[in-house]
Protein backbone atom coordinates (compact mmCIF):
# COMPACT_ATOMS: atom_id res chain seq x y z
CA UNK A 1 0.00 0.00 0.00
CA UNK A 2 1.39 3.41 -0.34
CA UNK A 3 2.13 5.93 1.90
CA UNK A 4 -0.57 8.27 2.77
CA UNK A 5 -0.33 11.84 3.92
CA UNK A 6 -2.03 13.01 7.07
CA UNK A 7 -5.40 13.21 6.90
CA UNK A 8 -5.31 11.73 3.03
CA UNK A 9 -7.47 8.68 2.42
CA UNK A 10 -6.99 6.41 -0.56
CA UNK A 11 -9.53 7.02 -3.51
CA UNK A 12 -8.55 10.77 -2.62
CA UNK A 13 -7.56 13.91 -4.90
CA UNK A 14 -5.92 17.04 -3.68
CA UNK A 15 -6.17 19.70 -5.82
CA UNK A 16 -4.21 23.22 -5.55
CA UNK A 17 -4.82 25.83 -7.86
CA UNK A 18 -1.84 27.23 -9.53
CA UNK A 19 -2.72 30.30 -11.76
CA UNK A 20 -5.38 32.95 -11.38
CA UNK A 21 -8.90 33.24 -12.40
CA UNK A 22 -8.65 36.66 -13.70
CA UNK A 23 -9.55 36.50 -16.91
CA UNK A 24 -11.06 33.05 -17.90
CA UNK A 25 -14.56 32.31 -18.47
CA UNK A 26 -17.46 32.72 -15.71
CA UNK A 27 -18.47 28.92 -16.17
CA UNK A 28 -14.51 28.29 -15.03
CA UNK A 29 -14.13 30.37 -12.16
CA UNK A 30 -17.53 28.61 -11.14
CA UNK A 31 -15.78 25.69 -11.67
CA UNK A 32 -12.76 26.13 -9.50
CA UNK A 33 -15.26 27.91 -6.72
CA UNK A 34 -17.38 24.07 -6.84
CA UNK A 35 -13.71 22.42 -6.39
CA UNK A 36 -13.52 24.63 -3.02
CA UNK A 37 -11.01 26.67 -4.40
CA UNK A 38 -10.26 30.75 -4.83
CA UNK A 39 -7.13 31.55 -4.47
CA UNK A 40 -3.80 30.56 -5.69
CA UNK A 41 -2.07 28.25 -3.46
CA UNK A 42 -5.08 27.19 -2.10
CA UNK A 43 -5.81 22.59 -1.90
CA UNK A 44 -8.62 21.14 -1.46
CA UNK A 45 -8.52 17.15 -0.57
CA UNK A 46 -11.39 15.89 -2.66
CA UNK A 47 -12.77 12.03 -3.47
CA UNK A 48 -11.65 10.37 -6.57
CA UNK A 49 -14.95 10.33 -8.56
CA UNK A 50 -15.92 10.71 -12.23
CA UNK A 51 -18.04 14.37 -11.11
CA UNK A 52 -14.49 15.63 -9.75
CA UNK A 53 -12.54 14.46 -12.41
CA UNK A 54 -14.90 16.46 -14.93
CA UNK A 55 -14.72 19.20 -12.97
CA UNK A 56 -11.02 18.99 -13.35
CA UNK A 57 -11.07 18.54 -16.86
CA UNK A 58 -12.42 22.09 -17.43
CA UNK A 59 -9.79 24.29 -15.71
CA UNK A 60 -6.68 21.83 -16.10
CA UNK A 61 -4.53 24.60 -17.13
CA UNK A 62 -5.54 26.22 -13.53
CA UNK A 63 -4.94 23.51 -11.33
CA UNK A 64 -2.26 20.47 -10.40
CA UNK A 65 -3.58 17.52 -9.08
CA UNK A 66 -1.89 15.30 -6.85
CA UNK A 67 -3.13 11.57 -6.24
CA UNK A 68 -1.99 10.25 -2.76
CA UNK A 69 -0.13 7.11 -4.38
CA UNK A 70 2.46 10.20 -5.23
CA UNK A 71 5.43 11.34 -2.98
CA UNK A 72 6.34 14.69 -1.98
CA UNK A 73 9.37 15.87 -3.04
């Protein structure tokens, strides 16, 4: 099994946005507001299910996702 952060279950995403809103659509800053998420630098720990991984899809050049089977380097 692989190590697990703190507080990180498996079947978990964490999500941290990584570039700002300003600018993109409405329907995308919705989207990134629905992933709990505002500010740059800000995570979110989130399950692993299809709905989130849509949600992903639409802002992927916002965000960096990071599964929990992944180390921190």
């Amino acid at each position: 099994m692989a190590d697990l952060s703190p507080g990180q279950a498996p079947g978990t995403l964490t999500v941290t946005q990584v570039r700002s809103a300003i600018g993109t659509k409405p329907k995308q800053r919705g989207t990134l507001r629905a992933l709990g998420l505002g500010r740059i630098g800000k995570s979110n720990t989130l399950p692993d299910r299809p709905e989130i991984r849509g949600m992903i899809a639409r802002v992927p050049h916002l965000v960096e996702v990071r599964a929990p089977d992944e180390t921190e380097v």
